[in-house]
Protein backbone atom coordinates (compact mmCIF):
# COMPACT_ATOMS: atom_id res chain seq x y z
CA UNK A 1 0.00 0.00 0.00
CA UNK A 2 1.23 3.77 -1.28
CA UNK A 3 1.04 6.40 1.18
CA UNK A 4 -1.75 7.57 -1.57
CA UNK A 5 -3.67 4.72 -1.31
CA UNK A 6 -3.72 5.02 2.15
CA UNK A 7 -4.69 8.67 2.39
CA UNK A 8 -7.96 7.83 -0.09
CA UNK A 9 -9.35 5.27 2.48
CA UNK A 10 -11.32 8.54 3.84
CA UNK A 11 -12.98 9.93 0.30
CA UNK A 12 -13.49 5.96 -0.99
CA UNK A 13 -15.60 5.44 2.17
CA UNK A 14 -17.05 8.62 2.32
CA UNK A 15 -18.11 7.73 -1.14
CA UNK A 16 -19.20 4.49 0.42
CA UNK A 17 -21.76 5.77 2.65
CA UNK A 18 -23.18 8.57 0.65
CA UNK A 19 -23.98 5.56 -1.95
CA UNK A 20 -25.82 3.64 0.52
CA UNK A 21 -27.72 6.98 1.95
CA UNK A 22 -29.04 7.56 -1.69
CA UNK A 23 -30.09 3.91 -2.08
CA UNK A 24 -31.70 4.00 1.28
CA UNK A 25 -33.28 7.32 0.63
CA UNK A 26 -34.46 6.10 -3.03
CA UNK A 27 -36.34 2.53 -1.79
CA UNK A 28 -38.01 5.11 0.85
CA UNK A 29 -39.57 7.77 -1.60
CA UNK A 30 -40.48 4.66 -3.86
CA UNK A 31 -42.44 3.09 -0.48
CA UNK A 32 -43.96 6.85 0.08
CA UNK A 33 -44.92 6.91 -3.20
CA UNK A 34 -46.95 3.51 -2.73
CA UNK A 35 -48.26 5.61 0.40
CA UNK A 36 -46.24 4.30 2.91
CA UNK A 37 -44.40 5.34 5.92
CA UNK A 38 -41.72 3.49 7.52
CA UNK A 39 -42.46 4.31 10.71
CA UNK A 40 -46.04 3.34 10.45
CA UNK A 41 -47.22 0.95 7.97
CA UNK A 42 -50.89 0.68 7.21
CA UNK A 43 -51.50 -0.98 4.45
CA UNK A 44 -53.45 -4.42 3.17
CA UNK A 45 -52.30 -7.95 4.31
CA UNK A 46 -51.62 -8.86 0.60
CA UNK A 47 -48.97 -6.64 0.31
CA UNK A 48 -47.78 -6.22 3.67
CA UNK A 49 -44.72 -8.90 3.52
CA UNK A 50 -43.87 -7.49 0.52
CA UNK A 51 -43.22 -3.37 1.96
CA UNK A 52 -42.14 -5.12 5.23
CA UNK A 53 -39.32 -7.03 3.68
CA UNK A 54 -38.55 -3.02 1.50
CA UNK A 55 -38.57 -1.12 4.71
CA UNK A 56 -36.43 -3.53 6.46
CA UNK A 57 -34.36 -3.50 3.18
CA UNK A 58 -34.10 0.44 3.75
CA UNK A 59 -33.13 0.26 7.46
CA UNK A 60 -30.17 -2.18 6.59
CA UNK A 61 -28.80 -0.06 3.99
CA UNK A 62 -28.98 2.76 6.51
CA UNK A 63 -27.33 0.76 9.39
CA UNK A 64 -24.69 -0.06 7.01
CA UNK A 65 -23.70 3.35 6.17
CA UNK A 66 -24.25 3.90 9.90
CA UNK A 67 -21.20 1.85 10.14
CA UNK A 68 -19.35 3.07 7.37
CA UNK A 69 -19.74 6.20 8.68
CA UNK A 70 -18.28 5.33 12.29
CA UNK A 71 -15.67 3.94 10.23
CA UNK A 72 -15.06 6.67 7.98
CA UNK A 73 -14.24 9.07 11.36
CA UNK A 74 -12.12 6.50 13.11
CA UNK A 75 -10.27 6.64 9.61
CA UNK A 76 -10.17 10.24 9.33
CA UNK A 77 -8.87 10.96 12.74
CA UNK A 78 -5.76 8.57 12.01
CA UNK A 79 -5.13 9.77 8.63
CA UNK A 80 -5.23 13.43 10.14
CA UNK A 81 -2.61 12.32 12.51
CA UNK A 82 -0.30 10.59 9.62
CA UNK A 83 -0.96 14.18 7.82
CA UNK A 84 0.21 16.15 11.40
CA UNK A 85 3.04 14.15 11.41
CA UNK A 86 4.47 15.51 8.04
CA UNK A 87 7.25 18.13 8.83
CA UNK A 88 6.60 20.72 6.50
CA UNK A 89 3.81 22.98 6.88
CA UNK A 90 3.14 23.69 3.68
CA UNK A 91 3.55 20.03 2.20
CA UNK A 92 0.82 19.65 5.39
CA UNK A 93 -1.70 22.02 3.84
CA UNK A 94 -1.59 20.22 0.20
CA UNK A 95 -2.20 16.88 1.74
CA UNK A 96 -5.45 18.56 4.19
CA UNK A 97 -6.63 19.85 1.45
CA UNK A 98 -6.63 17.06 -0.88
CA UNK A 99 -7.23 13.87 1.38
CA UNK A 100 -9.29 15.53 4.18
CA UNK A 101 -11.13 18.30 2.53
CA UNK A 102 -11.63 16.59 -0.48
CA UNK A 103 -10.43 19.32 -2.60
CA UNK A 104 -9.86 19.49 -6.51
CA UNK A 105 -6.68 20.28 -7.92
CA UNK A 106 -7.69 22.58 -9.90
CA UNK A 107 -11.00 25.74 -9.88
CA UNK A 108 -14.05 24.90 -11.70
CA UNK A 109 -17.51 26.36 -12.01
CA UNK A 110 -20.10 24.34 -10.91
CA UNK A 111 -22.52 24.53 -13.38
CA UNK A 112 -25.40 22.68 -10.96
CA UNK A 113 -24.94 24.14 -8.07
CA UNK A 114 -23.65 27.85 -10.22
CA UNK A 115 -20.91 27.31 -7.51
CA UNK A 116 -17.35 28.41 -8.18
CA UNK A 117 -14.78 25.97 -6.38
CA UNK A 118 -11.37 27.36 -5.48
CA UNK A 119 -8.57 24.35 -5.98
CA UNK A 120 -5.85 23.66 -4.46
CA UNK A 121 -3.43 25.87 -6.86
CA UNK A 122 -5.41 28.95 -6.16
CA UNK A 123 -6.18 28.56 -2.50
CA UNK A 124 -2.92 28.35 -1.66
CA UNK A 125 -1.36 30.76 -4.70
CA UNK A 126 0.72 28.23 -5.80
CA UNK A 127 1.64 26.77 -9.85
CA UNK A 128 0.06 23.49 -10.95
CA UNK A 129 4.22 22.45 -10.65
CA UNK A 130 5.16 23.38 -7.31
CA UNK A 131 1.80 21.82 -5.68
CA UNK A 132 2.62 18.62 -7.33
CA UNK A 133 5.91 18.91 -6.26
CA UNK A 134 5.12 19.43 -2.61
CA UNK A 135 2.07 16.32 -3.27
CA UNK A 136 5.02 13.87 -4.00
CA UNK A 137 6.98 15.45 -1.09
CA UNK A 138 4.16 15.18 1.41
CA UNK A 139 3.52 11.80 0.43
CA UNK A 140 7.08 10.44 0.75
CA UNK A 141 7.23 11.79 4.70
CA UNK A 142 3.86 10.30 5.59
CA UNK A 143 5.20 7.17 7.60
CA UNK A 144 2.76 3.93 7.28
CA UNK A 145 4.58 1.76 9.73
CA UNK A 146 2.24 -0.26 11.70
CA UNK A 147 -0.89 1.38 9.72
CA UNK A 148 -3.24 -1.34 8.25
CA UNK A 149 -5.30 -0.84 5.15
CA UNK A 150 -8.66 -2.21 4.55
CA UNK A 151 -12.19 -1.38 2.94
């Protein structure tokens, strides 16, 4: 495992979740939509196993990404203290940036959201060179002894 690799685990499970929030929150609006409610479920005998067996289909995706999630900040916090442990401030920053905040290399306009999104060159006033430069730095301080990798 790169030092890379290692600092993704937090986006790929991030990612993880979010995918099993949407699927949770999709198989719910298609059980409101057959004028349901997971919390109370009135409906005819004949189709009662059926939207049983989809709400409890909706809870486990939820309680996975429940534990996904717990994962995801137990992950975080010891990827944040891989990231402290890089000497140089500013190699620091570039790795934050990318592996904790998520953030793009480079600045885009959103065109969904009609958000503009600073990357990391222009947040930190730095050439497309020099951040790359400092990325490969960063990376080769941040010491994986003893760290385990797993998804």
């Amino acid at each position: 495992m790169t030092a890379k690799e290692y600092l993704q685990q937090a986006y790929l499970l991030d990612r993880k979740a979010e995918m099993l929030r949407a699927k949770a929150q999709r198989l719910r609006e298609s059980l409101y939509g057959r004028g349901a409610a997971t919390d109370t479920v009135k409906v005819k005998s004949s189709s009662q196993s059926t939207l049983e067996a989809a709400i409890a289909q909706v809870e486990e995706y939820e309680s996975q990404a429940d534990k996904i999630i717990i994962e995801l900040v137990q992950r975080r916090l010891e990827i944040e203290q891989a990231i402290a442990a890089v000497p140089d401030e500013v190699q620091r920053e570039v790795l934050e940036r990318r592996y904790l905040m998520y953030q793009p290399w480079d600045s885009y306009y959103d065109k969904h959201t009609g958000v503009y999104v600073k990357g990391i060159y222009e947040s930190m006033n730095y050439s497309r060179r020099q951040i790359f430069r400092l990325h490969g730095a960063a990376l080769k301080s941040v010491a994986l002894d003893g760290i385990e990798w797993h998804l």
